[in-house]
N, C-alpha and C. Protein backbone atom coordinates (compact mmCIF):
# COMPACT_ATOMS: atom_id res chain seq x y z
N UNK A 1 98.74 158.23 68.57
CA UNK A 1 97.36 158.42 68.15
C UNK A 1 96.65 157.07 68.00
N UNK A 2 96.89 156.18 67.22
CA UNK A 2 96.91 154.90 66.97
C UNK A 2 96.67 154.15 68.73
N UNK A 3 97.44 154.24 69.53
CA UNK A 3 96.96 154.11 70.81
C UNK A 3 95.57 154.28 71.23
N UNK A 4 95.48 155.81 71.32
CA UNK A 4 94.59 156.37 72.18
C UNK A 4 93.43 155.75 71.25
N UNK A 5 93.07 155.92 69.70
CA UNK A 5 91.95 155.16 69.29
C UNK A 5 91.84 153.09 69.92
N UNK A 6 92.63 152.92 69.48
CA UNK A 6 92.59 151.32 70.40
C UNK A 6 91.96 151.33 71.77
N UNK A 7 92.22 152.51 72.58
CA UNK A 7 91.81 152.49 74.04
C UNK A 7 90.73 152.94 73.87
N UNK A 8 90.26 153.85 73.24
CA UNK A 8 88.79 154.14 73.21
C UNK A 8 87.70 152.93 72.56
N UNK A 9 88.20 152.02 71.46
CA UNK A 9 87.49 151.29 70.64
C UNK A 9 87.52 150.23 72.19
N UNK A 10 88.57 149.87 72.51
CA UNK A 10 88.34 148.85 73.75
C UNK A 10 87.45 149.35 75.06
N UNK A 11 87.07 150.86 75.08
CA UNK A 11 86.34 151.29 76.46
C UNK A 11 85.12 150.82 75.42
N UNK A 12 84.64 151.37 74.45
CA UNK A 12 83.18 151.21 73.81
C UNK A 12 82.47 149.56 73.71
N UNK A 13 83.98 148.94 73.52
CA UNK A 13 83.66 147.40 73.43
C UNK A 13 83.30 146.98 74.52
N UNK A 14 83.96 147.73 75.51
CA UNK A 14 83.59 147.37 77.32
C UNK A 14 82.34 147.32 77.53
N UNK A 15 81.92 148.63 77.62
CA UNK A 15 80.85 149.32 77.88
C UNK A 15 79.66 148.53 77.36
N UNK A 16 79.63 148.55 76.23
CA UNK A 16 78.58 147.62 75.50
C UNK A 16 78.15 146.22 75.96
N UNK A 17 79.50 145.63 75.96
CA UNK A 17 79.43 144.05 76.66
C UNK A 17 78.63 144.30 78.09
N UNK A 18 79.03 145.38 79.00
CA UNK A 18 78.37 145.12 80.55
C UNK A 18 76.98 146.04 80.39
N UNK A 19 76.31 146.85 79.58
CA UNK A 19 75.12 147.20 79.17
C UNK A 19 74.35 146.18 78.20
N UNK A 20 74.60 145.26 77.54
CA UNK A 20 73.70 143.70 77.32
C UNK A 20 74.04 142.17 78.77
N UNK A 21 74.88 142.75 79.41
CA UNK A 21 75.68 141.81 80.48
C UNK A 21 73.67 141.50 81.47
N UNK A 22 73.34 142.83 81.21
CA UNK A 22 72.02 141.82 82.24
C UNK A 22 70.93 141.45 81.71
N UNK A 23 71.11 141.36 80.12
CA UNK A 23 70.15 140.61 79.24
C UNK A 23 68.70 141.19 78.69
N UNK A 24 68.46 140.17 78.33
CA UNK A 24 66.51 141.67 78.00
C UNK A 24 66.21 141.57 79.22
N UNK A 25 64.86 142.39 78.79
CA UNK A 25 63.86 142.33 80.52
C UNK A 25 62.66 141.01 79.65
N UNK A 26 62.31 141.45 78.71
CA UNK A 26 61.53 140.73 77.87
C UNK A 26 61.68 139.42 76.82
N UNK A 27 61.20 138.26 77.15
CA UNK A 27 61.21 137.45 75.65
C UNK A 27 59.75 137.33 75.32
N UNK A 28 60.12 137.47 73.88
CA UNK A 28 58.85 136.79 73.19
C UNK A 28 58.85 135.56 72.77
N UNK A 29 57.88 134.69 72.30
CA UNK A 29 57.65 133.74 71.10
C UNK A 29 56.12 133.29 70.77
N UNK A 30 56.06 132.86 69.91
CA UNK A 30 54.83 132.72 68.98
C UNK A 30 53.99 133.87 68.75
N UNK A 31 54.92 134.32 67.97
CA UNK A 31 54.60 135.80 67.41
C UNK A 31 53.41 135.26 65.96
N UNK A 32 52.75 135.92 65.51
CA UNK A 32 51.98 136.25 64.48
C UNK A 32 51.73 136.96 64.32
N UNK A 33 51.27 137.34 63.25
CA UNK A 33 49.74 138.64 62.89
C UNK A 33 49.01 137.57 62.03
N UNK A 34 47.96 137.95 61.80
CA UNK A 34 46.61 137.29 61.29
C UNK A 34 46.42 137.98 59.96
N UNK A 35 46.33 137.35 58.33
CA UNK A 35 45.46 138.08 57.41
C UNK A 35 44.84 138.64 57.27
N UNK A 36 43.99 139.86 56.62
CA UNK A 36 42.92 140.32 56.66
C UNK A 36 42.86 140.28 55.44
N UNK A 37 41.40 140.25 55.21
CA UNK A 37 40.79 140.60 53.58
C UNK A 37 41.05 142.16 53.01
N UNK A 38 40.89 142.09 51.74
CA UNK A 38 41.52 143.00 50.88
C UNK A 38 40.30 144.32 52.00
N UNK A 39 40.90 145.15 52.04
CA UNK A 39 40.29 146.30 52.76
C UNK A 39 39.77 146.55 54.18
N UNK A 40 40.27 145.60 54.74
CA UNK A 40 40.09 145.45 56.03
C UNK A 40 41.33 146.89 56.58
N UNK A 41 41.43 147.56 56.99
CA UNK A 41 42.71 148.41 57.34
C UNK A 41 42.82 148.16 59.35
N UNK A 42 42.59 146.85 59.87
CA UNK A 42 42.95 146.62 61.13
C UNK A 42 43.39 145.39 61.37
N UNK A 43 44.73 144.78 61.61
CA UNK A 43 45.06 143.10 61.76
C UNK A 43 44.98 142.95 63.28
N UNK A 44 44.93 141.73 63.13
CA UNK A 44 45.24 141.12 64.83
C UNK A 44 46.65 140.82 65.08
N UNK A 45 47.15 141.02 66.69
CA UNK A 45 48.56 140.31 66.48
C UNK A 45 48.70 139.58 67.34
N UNK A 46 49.34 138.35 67.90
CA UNK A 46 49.52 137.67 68.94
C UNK A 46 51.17 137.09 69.73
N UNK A 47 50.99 136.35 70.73
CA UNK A 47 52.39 136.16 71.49
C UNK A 47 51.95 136.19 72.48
N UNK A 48 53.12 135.47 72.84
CA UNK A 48 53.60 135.14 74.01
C UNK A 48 54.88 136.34 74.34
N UNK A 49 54.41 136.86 76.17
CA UNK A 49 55.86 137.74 76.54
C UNK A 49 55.66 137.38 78.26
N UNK A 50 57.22 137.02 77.79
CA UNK A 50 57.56 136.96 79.74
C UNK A 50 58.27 137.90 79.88
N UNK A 51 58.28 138.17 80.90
CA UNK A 51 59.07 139.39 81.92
C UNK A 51 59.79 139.07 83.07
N UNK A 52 61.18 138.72 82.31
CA UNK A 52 62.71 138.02 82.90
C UNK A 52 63.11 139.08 83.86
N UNK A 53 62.55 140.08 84.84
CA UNK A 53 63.33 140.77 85.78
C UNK A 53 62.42 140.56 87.06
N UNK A 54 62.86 140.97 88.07
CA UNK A 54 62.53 141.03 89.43
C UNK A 54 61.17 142.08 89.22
N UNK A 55 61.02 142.70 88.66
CA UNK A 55 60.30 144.44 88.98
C UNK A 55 59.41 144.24 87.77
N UNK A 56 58.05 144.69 87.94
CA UNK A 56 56.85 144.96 87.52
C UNK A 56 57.40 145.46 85.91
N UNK A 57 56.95 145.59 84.92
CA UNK A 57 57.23 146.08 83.67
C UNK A 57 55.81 146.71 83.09
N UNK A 58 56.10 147.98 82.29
CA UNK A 58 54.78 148.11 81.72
C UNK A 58 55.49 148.55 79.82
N UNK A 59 54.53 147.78 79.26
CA UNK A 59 54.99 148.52 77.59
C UNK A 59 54.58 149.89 77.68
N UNK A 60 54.93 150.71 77.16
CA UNK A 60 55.25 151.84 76.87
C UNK A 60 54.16 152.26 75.64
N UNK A 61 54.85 151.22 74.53
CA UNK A 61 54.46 151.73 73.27
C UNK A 61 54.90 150.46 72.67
N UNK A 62 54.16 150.45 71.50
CA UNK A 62 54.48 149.65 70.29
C UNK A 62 54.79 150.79 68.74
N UNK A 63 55.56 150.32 68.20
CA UNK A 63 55.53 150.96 67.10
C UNK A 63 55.95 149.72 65.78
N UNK A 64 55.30 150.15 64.61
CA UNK A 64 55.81 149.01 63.41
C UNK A 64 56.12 150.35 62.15
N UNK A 65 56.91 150.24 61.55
CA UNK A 65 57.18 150.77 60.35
C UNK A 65 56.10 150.41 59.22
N UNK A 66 55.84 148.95 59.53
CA UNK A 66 54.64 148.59 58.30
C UNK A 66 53.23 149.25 58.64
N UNK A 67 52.73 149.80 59.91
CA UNK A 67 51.50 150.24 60.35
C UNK A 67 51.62 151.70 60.82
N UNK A 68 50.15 152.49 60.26
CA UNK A 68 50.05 153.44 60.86
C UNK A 68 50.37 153.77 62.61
N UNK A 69 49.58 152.57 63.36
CA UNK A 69 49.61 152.43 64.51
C UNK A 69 49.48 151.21 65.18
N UNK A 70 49.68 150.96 66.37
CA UNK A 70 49.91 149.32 67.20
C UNK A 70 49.45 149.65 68.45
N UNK A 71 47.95 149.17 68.75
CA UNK A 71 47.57 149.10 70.28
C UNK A 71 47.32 147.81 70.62
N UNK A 72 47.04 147.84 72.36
CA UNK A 72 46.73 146.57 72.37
C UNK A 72 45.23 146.90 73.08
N UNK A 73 44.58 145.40 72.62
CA UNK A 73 43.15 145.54 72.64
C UNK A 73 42.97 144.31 74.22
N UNK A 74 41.92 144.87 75.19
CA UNK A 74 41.64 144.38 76.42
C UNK A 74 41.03 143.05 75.45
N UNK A 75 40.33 141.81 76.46
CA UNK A 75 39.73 140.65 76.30
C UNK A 75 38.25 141.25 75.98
N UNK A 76 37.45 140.38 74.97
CA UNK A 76 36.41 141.77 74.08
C UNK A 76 35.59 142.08 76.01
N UNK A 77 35.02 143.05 75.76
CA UNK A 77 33.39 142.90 76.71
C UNK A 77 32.34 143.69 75.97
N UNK A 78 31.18 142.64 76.43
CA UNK A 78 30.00 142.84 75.87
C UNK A 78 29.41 143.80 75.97
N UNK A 79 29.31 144.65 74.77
CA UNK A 79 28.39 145.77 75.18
C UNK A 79 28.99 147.19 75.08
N UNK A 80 30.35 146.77 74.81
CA UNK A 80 31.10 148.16 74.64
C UNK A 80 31.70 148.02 73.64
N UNK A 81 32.11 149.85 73.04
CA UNK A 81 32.06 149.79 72.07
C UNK A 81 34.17 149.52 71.74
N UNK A 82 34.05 148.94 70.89
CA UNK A 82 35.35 148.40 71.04
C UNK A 82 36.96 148.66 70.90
N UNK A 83 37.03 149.87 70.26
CA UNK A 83 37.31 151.13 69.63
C UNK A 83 37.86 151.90 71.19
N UNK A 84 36.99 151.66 71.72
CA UNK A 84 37.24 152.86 73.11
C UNK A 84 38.20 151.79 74.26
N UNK A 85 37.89 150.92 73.77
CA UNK A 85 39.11 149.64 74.98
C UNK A 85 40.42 149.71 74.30
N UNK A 86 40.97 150.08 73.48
CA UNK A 86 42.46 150.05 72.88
C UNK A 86 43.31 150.63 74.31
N UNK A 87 44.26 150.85 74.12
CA UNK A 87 45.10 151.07 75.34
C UNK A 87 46.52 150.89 74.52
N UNK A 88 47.39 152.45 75.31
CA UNK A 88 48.38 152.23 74.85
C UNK A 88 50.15 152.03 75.58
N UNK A 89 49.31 151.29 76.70
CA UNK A 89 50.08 150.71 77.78
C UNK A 89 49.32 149.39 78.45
N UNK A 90 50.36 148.57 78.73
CA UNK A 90 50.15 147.27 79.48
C UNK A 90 51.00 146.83 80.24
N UNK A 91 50.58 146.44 81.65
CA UNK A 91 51.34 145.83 82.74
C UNK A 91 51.55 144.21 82.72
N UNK A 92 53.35 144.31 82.94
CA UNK A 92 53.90 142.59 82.55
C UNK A 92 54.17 142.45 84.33
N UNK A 93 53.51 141.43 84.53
CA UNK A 93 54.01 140.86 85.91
C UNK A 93 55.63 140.56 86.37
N UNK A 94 56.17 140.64 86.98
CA UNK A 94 57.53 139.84 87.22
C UNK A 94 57.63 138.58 86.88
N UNK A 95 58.69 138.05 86.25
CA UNK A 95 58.73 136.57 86.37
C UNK A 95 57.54 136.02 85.85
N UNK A 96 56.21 136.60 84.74
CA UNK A 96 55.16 136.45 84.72
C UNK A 96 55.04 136.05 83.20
N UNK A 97 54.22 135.20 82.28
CA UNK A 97 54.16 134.95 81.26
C UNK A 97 52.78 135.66 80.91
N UNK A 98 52.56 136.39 79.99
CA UNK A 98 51.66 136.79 79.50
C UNK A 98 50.83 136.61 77.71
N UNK A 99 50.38 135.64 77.39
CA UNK A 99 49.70 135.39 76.09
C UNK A 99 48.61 136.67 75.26
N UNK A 100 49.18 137.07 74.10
CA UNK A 100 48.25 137.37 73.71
C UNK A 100 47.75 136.53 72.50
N UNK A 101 46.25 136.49 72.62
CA UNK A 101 45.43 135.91 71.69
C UNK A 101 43.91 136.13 71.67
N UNK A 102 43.85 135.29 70.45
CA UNK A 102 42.16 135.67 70.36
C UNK A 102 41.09 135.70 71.18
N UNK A 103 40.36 136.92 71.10
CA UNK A 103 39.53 137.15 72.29
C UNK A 103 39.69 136.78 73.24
N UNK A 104 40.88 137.49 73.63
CA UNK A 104 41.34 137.80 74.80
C UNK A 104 42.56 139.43 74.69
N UNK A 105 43.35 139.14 75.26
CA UNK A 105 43.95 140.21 75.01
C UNK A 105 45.33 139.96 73.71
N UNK A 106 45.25 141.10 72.69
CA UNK A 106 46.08 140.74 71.62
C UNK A 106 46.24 142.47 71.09
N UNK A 107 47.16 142.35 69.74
CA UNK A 107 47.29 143.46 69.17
C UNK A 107 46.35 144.15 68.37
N UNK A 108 46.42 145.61 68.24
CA UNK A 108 45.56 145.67 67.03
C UNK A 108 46.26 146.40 65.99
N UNK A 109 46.73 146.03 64.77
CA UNK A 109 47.85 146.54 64.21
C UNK A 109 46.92 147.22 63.08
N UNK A 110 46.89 148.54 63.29
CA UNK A 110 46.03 149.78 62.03
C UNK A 110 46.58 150.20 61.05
N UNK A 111 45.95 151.03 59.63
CA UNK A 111 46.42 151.47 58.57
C UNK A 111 47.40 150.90 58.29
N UNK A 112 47.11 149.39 57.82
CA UNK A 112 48.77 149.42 57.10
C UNK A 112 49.60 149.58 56.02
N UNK A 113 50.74 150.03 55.95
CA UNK A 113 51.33 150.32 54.55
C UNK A 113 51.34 150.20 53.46
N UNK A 114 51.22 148.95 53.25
CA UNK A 114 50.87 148.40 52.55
C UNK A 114 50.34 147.06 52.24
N UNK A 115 49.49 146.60 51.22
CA UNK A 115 48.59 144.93 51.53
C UNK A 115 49.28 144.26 51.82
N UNK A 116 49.58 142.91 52.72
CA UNK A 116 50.53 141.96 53.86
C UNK A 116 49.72 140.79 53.53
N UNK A 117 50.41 139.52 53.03
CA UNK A 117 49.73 138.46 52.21
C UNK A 117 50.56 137.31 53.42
N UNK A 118 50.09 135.95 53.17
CA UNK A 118 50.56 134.91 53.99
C UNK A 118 52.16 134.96 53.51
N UNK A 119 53.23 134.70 54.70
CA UNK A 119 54.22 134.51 54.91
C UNK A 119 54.87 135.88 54.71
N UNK A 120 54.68 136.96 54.45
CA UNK A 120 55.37 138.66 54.99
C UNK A 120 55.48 138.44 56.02
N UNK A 121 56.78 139.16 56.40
CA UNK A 121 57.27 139.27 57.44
C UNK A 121 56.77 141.00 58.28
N UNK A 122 56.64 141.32 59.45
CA UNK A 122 56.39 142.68 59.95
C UNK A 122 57.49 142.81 61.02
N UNK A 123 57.72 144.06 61.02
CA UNK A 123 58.36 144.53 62.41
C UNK A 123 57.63 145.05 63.16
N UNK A 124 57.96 144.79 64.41
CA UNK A 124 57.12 145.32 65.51
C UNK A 124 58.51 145.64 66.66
N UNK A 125 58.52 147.09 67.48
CA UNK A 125 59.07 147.42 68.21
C UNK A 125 58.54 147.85 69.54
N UNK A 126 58.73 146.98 70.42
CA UNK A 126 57.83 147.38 72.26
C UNK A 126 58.89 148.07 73.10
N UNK A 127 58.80 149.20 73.46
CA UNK A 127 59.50 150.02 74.30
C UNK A 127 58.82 149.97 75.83
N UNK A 128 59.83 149.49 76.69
CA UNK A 128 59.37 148.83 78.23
C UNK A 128 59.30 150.51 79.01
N UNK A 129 58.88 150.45 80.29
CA UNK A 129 59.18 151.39 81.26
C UNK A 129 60.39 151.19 81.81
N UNK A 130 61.38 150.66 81.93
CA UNK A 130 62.91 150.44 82.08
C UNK A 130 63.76 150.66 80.91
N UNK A 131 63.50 151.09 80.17
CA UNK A 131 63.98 151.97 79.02
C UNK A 131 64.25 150.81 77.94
N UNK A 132 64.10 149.53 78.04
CA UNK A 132 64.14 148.59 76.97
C UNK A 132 63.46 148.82 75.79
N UNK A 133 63.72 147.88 74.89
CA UNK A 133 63.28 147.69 73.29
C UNK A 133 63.14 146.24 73.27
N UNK A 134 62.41 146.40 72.40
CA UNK A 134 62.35 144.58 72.03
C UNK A 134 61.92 144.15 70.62
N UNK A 135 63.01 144.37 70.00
CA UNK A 135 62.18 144.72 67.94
C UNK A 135 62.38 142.88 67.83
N UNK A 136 60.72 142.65 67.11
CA UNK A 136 60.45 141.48 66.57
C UNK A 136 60.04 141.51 65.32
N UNK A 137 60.71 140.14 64.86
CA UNK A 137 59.62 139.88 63.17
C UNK A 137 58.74 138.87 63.21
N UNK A 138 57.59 139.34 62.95
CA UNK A 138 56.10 138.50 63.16
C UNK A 138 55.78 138.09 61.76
N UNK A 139 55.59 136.92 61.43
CA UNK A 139 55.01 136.65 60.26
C UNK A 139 53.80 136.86 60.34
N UNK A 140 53.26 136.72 59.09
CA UNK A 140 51.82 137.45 58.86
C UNK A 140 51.31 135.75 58.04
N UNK A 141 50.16 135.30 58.80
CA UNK A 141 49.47 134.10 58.63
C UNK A 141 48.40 133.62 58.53
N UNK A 142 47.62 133.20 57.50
CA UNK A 142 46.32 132.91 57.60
C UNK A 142 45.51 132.22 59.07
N UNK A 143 45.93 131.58 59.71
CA UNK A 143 46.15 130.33 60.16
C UNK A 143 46.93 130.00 61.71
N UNK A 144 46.24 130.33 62.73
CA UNK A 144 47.32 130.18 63.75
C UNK A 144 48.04 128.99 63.70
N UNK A 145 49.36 129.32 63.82
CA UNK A 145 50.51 128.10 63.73
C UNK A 145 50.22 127.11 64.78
N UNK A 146 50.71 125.93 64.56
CA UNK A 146 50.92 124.91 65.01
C UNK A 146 51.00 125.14 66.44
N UNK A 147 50.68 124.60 67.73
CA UNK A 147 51.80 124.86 68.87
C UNK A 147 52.30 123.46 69.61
């Protein structure tokens, strides 16, 4: 008995190792979210994401435990109303670096859980069209950081 569990714990250990063996599809860095004033119930979020595979990628979805909801917002345009540009999919180029930031394209992180002061940490989870995940912790900052 003692066997057959060893051989199974060593197939699962297998398995696992050659299902992370081809790495993310996605990295991030210079993650943030932005403060808001007491009653504001919408933050901004920003980053950087490349898309480490051969093949087109699109997010799926965002989800955060700390927020009602997580879209991402197009680069503003004039004249429309702004609310109606959210989107809850976005296309990552191959091999392609993509920035989000201010007025331009970035997050819009809604209802949140609760009030989020300088240096809280958030989770944020992006689910790819290749069935990936990509859970990050974004600090929450008055102040875009340094680069």
């Amino acid at each position: 008995m003692k066997k057959i569990l060893s051989i199974l714990v060593a197939c699962c250990l297998l398995a696992a190792g050659a299902a992370s063996a081809d790495g993310p599809s996605v990295s991030a860095s210079k993650v943030w979210i932005r403060t808001a004033p007491v009653g504001v119930q919408t933050l901004s979020g920003y980053m950087t994401l490349e898309n480490l595979t051969d093949k087109p990628l699109q997010i799926l979805g965002i989800t955060s435990p700390d927020f009602g909801s997580v879209m991402i917002s197009p680069a503003s345009s004039p004249g429309k109303l702004h609310s109606t540009l959210l989107m809850k999919t976005f296309d990552l180029p191959p091999h392609k670096v993509v920035v989000f930031q201010q007025d331009a394209v970035h997050l819009q992180l809604m209802q949140p859980k609760k009030r989020l002061y300088d240096g809280d940490m958030v989770t944020l989870i992006f689910n790819f069209s290749d069935g990936s995940t990509l859970d990050l912790l974004a600090p929450v900052r008055r102040e875009r950081p340094a680069l």
